[in-house]
Protein backbone atom coordinates (compact mmCIF):
# COMPACT_ATOMS: atom_id res chain seq x y z
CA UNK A 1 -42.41 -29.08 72.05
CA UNK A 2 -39.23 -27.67 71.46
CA UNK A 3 -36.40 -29.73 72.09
CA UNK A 4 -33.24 -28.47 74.33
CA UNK A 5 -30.60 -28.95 71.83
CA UNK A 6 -32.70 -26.28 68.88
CA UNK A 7 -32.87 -23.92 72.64
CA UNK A 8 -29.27 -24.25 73.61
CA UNK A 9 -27.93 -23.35 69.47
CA UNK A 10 -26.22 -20.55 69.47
CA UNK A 11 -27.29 -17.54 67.13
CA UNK A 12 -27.35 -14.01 66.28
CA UNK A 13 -29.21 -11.25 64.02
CA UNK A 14 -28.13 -8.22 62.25
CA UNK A 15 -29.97 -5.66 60.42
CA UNK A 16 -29.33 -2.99 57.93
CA UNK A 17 -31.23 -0.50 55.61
CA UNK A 18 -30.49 -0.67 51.91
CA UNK A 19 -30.77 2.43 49.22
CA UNK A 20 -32.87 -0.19 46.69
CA UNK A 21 -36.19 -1.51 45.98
CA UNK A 22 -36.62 -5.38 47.23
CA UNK A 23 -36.35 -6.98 44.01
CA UNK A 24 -33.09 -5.03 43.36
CA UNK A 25 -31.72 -6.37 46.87
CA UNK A 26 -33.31 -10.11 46.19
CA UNK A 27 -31.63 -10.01 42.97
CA UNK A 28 -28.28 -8.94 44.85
CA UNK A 29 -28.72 -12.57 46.96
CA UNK A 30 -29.83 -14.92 44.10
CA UNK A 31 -27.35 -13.94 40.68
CA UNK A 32 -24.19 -14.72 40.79
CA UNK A 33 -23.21 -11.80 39.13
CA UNK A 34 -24.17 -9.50 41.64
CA UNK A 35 -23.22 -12.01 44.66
CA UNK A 36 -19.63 -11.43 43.34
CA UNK A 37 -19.71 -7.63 43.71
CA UNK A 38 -20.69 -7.67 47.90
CA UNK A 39 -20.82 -11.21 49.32
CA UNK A 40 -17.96 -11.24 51.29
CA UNK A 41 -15.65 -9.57 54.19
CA UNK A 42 -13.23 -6.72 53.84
CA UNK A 43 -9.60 -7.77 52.68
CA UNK A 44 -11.72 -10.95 50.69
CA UNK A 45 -13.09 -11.67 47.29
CA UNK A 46 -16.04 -13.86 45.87
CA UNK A 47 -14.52 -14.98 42.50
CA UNK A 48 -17.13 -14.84 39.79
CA UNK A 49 -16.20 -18.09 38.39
CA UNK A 50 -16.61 -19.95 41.75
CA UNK A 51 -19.93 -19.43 42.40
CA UNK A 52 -23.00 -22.33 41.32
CA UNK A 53 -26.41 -21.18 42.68
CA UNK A 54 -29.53 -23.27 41.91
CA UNK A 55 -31.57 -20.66 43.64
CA UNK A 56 -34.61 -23.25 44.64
CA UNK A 57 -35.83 -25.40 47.70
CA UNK A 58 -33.79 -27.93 47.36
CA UNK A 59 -31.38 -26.02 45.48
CA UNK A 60 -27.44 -26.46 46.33
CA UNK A 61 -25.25 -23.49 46.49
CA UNK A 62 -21.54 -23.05 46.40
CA UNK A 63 -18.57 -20.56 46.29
CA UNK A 64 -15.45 -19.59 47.41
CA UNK A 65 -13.61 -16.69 49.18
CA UNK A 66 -10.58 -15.86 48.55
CA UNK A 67 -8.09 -13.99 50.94
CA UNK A 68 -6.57 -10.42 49.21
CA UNK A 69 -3.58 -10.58 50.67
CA UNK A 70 -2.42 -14.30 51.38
CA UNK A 71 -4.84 -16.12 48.59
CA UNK A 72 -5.91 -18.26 51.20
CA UNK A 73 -9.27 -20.30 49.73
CA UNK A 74 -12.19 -20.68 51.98
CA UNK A 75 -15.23 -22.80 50.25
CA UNK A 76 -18.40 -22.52 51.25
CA UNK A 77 -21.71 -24.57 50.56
CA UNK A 78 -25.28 -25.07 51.73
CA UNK A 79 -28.86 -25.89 50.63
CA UNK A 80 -31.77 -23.45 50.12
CA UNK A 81 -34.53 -24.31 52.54
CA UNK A 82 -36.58 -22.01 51.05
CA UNK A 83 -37.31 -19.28 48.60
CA UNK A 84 -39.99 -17.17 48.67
CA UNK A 85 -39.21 -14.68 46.26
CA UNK A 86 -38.68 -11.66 47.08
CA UNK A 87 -39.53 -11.80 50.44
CA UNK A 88 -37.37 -14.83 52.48
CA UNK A 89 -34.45 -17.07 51.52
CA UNK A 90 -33.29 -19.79 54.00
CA UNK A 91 -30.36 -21.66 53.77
CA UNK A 92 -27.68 -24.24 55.57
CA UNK A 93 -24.42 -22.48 55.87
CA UNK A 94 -21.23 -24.08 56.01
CA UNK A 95 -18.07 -25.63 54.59
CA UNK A 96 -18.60 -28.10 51.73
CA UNK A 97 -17.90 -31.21 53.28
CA UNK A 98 -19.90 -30.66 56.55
CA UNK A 99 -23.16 -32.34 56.95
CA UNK A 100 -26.45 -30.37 56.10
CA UNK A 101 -28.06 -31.63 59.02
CA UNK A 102 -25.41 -29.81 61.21
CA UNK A 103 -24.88 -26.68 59.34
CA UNK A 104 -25.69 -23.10 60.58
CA UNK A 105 -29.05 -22.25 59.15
CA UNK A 106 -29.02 -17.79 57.31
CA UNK A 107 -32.49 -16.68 57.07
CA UNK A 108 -32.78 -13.31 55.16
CA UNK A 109 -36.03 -11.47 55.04
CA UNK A 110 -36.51 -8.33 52.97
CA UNK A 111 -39.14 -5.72 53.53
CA UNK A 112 -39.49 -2.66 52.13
CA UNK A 113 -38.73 -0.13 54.04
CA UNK A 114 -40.14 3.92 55.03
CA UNK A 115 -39.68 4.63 50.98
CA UNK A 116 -40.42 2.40 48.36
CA UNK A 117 -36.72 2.71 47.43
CA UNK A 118 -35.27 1.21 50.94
CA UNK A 119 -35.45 -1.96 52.43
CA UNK A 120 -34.85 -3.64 55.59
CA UNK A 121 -32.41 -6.76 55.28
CA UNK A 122 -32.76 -8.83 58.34
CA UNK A 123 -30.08 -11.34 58.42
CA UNK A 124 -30.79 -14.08 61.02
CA UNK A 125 -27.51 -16.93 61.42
CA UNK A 126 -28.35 -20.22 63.81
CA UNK A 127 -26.15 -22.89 64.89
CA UNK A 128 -23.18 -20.59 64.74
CA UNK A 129 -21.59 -18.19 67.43
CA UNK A 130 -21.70 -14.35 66.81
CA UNK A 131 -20.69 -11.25 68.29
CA UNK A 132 -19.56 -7.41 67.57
CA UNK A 133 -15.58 -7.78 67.29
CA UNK A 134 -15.32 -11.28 66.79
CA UNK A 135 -13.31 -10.72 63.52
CA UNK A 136 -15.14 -13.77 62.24
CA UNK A 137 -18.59 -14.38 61.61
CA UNK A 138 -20.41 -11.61 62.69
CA UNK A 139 -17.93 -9.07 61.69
CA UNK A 140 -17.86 -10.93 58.26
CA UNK A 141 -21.71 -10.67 57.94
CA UNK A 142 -21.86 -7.24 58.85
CA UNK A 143 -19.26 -6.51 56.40
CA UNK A 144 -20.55 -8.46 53.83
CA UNK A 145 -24.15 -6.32 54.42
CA UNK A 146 -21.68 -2.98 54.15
CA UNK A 147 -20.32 -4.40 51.02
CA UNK A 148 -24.05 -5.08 49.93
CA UNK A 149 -25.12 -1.26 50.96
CA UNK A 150 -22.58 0.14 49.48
CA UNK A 151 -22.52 -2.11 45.69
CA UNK A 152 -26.63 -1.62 45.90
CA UNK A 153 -25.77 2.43 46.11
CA UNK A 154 -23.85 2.14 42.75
């Protein structure tokens, strides 16, 4: 039975196509080195040197954004629930102090899409409000999937 608290959580979904195979894309999520390049809104950076991935269930995950303009820091954290390479990562979401147990949950799955050389990224955020103009999080998701569209297209 589902309880009424996992009913009531807010959420929201976003999809987008991407011009590269699966692995290419999975690889995009899980090294660093590419994370740096697209994981992040407009106007922000992912430093290179602030991001620690143990890409595993279990696995802890951290990094921080950094604001163009005012250099304003914004840390970020979470667990990998799991990793099923490279098909579905799970993971808490949140700021580095907050408690796992009450973090926004990201599920990503990847599919290959209508040619071998696309695939479908469908990004699924829980425990977390959402909406188109928000300037927040879902604008900063769906910017951050632009930013990944458009670094995969390199």
């Amino acid at each position: 039975m589902t309880s009424p608290e996992a009913v009531a959580q807010p959420e929201f979904a976003l999809s987008r196509t991407v011009a590269a195979p699966r692995e290419r894309v999975w690889r995009a999520w899980t090294d660093a080195d590419d994370l740096s390049h697209w994981h992040h809104p407009v106007s922000v950076s992912t430093p290179r040197e602030t991001i620690n991935l143990d890409v595993r269930e279990g696995g802890a995950y951290a990094y921080t954004m950094v604001n163009d303009d005012t250099g304003d820091e914004y840390p970020t954290a979470g667990t990998y629930l799991l990793v099923d390479e490279p098909e579905r990562l799970v993971f808490t979401w949140g700021s580095p102090d907050d408690d796992p147990a009450a973090s926004p949950v990201v599920s990503v799955d990847l599919t290959t899409g209508d040619l071998e050389t696309d695939t479908e990224v469908a990004l699924h955020v829980r425990g977390i409000p959402g909406q188109p103009g928000d300037d927040n999080v879902y604008d900063g998701w769906m910017q951050a999937l632009d930013n990944l569209a458009a670094y995969l297209a390199r």
